[in-house]
Protein backbone atom coordinates (compact mmCIF):
# COMPACT_ATOMS: atom_id res chain seq x y z
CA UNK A 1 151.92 96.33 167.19
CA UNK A 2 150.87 97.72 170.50
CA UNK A 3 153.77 99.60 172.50
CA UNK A 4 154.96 99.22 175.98
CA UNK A 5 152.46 102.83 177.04
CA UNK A 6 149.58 100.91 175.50
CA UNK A 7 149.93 97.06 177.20
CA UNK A 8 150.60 99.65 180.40
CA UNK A 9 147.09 101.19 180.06
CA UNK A 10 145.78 97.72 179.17
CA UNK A 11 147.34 96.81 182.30
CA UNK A 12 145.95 99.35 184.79
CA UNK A 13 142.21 98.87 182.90
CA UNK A 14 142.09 95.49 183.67
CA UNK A 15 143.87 95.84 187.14
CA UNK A 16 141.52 98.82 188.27
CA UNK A 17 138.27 96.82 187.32
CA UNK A 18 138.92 92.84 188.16
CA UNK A 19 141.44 93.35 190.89
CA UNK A 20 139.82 91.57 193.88
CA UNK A 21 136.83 90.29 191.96
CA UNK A 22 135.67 86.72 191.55
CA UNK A 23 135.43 84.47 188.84
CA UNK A 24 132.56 83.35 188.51
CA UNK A 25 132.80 81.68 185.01
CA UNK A 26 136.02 81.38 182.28
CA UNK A 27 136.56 80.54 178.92
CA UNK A 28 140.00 79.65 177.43
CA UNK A 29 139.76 79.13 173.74
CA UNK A 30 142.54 77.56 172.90
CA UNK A 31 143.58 73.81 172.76
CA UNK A 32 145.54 73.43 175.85
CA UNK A 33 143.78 74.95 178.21
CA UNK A 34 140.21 74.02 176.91
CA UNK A 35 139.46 72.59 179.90
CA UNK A 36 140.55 75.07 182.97
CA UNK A 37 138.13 75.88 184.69
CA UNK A 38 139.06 79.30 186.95
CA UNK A 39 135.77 79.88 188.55
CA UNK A 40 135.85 80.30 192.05
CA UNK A 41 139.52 82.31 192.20
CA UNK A 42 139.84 85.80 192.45
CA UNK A 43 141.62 87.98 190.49
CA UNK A 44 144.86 89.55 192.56
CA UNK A 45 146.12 91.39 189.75
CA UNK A 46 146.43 92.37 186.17
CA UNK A 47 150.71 93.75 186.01
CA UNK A 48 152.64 94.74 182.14
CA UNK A 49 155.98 93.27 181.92
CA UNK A 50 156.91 95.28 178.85
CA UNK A 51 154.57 94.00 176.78
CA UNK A 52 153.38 90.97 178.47
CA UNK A 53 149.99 91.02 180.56
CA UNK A 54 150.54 88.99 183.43
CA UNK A 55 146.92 88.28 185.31
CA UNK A 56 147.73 86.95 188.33
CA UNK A 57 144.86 85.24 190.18
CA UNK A 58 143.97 83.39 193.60
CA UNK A 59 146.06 80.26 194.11
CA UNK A 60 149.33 80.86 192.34
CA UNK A 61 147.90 81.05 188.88
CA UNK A 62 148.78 83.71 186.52
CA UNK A 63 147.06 84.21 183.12
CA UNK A 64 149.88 85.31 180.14
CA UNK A 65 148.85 87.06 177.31
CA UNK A 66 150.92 88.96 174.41
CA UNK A 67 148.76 91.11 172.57
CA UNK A 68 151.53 90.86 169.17
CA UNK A 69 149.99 92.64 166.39
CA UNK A 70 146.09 93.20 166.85
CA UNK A 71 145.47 91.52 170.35
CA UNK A 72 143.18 93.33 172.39
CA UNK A 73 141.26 92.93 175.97
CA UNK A 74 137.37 94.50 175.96
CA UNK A 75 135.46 95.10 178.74
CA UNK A 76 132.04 94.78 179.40
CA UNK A 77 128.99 95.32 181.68
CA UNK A 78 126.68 92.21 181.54
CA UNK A 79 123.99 93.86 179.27
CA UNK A 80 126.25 95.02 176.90
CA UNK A 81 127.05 93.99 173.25
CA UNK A 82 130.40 92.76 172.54
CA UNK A 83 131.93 94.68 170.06
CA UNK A 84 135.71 93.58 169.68
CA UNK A 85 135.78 91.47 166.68
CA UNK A 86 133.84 88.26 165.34
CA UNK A 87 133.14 85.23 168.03
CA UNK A 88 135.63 83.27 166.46
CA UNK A 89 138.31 85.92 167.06
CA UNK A 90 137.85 85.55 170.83
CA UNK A 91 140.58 83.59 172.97
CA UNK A 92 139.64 84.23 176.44
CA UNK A 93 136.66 85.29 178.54
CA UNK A 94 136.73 85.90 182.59
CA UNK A 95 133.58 86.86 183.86
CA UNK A 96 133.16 88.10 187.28
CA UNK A 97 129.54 89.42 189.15
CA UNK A 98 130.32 93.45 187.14
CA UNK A 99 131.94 92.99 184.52
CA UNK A 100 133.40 90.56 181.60
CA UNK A 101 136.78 91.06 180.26
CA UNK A 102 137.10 89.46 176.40
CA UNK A 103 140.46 88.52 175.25
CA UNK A 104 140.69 89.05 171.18
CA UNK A 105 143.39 87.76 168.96
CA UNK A 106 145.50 86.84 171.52
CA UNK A 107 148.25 84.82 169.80
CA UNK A 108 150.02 83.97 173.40
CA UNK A 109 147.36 82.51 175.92
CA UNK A 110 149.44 80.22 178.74
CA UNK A 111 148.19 79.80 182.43
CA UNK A 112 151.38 79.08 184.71
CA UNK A 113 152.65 79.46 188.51
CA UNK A 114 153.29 82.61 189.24
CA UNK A 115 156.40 81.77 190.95
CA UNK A 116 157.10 80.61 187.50
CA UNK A 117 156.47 83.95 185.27
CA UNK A 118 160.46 84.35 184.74
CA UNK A 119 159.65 81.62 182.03
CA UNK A 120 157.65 83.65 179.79
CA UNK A 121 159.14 87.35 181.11
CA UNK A 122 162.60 86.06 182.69
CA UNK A 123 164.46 87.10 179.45
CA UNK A 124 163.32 91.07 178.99
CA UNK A 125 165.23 93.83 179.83
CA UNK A 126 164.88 96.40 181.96
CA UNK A 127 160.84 97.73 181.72
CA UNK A 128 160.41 101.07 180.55
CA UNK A 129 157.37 101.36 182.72
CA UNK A 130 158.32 98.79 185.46
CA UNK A 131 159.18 98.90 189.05
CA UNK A 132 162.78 97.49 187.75
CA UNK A 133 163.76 100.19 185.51
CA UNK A 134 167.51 100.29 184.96
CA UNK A 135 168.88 103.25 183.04
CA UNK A 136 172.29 101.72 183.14
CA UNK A 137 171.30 98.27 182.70
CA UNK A 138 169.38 99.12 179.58
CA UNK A 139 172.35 100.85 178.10
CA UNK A 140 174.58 98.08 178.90
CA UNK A 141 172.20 95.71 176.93
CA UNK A 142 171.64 98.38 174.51
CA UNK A 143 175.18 99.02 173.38
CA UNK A 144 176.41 94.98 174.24
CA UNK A 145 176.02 94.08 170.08
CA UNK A 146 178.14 97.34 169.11
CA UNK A 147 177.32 96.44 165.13
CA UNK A 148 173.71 95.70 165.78
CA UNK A 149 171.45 98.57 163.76
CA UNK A 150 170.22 101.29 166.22
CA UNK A 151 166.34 100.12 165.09
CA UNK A 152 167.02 96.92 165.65
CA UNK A 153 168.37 97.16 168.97
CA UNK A 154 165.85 99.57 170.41
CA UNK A 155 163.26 97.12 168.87
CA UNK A 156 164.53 93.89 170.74
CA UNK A 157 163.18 93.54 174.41
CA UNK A 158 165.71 92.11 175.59
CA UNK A 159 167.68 95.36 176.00
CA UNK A 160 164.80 97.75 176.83
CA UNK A 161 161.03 96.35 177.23
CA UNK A 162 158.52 98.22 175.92
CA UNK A 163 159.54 99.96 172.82
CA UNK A 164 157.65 99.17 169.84
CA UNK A 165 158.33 100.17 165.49
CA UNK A 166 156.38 103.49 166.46
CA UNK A 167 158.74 104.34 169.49
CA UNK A 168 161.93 102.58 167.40
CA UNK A 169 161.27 105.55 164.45
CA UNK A 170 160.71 107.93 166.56
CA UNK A 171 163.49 108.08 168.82
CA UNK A 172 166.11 107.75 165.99
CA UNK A 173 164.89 110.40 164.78
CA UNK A 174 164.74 112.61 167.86
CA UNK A 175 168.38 111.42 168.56
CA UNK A 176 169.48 112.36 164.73
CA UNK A 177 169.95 108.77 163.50
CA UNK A 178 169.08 106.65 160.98
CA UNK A 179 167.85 103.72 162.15
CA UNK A 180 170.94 101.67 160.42
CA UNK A 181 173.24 103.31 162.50
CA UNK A 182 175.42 100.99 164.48
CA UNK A 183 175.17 101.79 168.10
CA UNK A 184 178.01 101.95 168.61
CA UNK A 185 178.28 105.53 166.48
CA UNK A 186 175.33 106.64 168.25
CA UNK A 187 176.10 109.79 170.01
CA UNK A 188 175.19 110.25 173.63
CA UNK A 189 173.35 106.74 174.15
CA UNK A 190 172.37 107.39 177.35
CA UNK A 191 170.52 110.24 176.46
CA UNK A 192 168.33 107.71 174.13
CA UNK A 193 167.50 105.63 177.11
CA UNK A 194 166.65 108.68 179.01
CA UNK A 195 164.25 110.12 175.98
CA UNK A 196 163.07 106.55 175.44
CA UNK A 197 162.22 106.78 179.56
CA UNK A 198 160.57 109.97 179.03
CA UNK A 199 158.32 109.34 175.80
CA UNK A 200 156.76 106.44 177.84
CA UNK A 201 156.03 107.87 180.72
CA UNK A 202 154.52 110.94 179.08
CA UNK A 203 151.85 109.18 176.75
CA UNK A 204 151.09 105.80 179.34
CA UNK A 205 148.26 108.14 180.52
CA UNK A 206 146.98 109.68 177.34
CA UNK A 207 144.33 108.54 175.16
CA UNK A 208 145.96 109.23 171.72
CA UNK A 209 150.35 109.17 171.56
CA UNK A 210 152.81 111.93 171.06
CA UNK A 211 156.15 112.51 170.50
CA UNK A 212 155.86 116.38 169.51
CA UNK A 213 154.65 118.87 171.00
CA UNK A 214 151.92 119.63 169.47
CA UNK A 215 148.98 117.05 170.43
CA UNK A 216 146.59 118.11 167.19
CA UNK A 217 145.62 115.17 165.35
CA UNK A 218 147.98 114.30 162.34
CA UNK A 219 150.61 116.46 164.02
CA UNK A 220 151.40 113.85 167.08
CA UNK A 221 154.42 112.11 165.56
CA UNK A 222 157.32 113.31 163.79
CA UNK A 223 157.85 110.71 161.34
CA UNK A 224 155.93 107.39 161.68
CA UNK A 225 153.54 106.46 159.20
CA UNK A 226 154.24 109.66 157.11
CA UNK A 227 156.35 108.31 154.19
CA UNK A 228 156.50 111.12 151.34
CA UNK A 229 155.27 113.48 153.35
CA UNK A 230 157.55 116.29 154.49
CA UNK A 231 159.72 116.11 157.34
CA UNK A 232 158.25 118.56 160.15
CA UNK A 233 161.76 120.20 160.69
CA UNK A 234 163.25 120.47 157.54
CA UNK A 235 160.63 119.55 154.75
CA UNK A 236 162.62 116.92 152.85
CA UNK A 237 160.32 113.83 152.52
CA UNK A 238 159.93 111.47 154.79
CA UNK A 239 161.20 108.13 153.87
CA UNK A 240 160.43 104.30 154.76
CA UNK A 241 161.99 101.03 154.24
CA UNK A 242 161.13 97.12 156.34
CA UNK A 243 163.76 96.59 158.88
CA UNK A 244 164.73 93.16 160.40
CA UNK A 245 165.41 89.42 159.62
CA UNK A 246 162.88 87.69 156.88
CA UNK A 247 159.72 87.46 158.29
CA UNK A 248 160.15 89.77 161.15
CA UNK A 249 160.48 92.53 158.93
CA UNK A 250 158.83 96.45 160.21
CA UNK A 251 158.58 99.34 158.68
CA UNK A 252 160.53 102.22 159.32
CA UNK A 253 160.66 105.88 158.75
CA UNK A 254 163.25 108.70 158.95
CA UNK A 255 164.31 111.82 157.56
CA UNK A 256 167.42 111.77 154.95
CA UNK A 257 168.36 114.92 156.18
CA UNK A 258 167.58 115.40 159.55
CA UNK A 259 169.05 112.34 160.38
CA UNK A 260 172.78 111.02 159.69
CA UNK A 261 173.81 107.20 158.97
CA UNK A 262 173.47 104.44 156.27
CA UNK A 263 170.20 104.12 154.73
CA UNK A 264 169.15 101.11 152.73
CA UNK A 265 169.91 101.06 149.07
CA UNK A 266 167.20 100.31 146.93
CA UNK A 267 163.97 101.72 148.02
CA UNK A 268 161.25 101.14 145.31
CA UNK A 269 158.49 103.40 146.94
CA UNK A 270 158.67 106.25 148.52
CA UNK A 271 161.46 104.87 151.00
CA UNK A 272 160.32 101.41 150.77
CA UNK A 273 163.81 98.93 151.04
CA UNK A 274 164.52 94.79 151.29
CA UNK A 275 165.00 94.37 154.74
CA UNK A 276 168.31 94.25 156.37
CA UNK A 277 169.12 90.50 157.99
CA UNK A 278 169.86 90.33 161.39
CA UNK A 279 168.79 88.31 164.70
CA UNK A 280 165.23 88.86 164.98
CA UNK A 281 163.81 90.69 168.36
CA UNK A 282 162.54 88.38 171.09
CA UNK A 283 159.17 89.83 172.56
């Protein structure tokens, strides 16, 4: 699933090359809006509301996609070959006189009023990368379900937008936590929100994402995505278990001994767990 840095750069693609361009033909594959037709309007502006793409364009219109999993936007000059996926994999298409941007896998499509984007967006907390970043705010919301699992928490949007299940493993394990940790045991909280603050606005510009400090590749990330492998500060293998309510399950990873905190308690790989039920993260 694509994290808050990575719907940013999205973001700033699509802004820095359609911005002020016209539409000169569209194509929105999916039932309801199978008959818009947005040629004619310019594009005003392509913005990231966590991770929400909000395409806002001539006449009040703004274009809402969630990228989710796998969702992507290409761009293309007009002699060149699409290469995102299959044709059938393609949701939207805006073509202006220099360029084509092609919307792939897009499970959210909507077209709304802009002075209406508080229905799709309204209910996110404070943006990691936004112009309404709230340290405090995002604590408040952070620590307002004091039983709530640390992963959980950092994973729902409504407390902090733009963390994703790399960022969630990640920062628990910077901070020392398991991910099962209640938040309210988590020591110094608002030093998570600041590191959380931090992580995002280091890799939003970079091509590939780190948390450590040493950008080589297969050395970027403490402990996502290396389950068995050993821990890069104390050896002890890296573990991994699906986190959240049935069918919203991710997986996480974390060090037994770096970090301190419940664990769940019958992994059958190499830190592989049921999942732990809880309210499921609004996106």
């Amino acid at each position: 699933m694509p994290e808050g840095d990575t719907v940013w750069q999205t973001a700033r693609r699509l802004h820095e090359t359609l911005a002020g361009e016209r539409i000169v033909r569209s194509d929105l594959r999916v039932p309801r809006l199978a008959t818009v037709d947005l040629s004619g309007r310019d594009i005003t502006e392509v913005a990231a509301r966590g991770k929400h793409l909000l395409t806002r364009i001539e006449g009040g219109l703004t274009l809402h996609s969630h990228l989710r999993m796998d969702g992507a936007w290409h761009l293309y000059t007009p002699d060149e070959r699409w290469r995102g996926g299959p044709e059938h994999q393609i949701r939207a298409i805006l073509v202006t006189a220099e360029r084509t941007a092609v919307g792939y896998r897009l499970p959210v499509l909507g077209l709304l009023r802009t002075a209406a984007e508080d229905s799709v967006v309204g209910h996110l907390g404070p943006d990691l990368l936004g112009p309404d970043w709230d340290p405090y705010e995002a604590l408040r919301r952070l620590l307002s379900d004091p039983a709530r699992p640390l992963g959980e928490a950092l994973l729902d949007q409504r407390n902090l937008a733009g963390i994703g299940n790399v960022y969630k493993s990640e920062l628990c394990f910077m901070a020392g936590c398991t991910p099962w940790l209640p938040v309210s045991e988590v020591p110094a909280p608002d030093h998570l929100v600041a590191l959380a603050k931090r992580l995002l606005e280091a890799n939003k510009t970079r091509l590939a994402r780190a948390t450590t400090a040493d950008h080589r590749r297969d050395h970027r990330l403490w402990v996502y995505g290396r389950a068995g492998r050993p821990c890069r500060r104390c050896g002890t293998a890296v573990l991994a278990a699906d986190q959240g309510a049935a069918g919203q399950e991710r997986s996480t990873y974390w060090c037994p001994s770096c970090q301190s905190g419940p664990s769940p308690s019958t992994p059958s790989r190499p830190g592989s767990a049921s999942p732990t039920p809880h309210q499921s993260p609004r996106r």
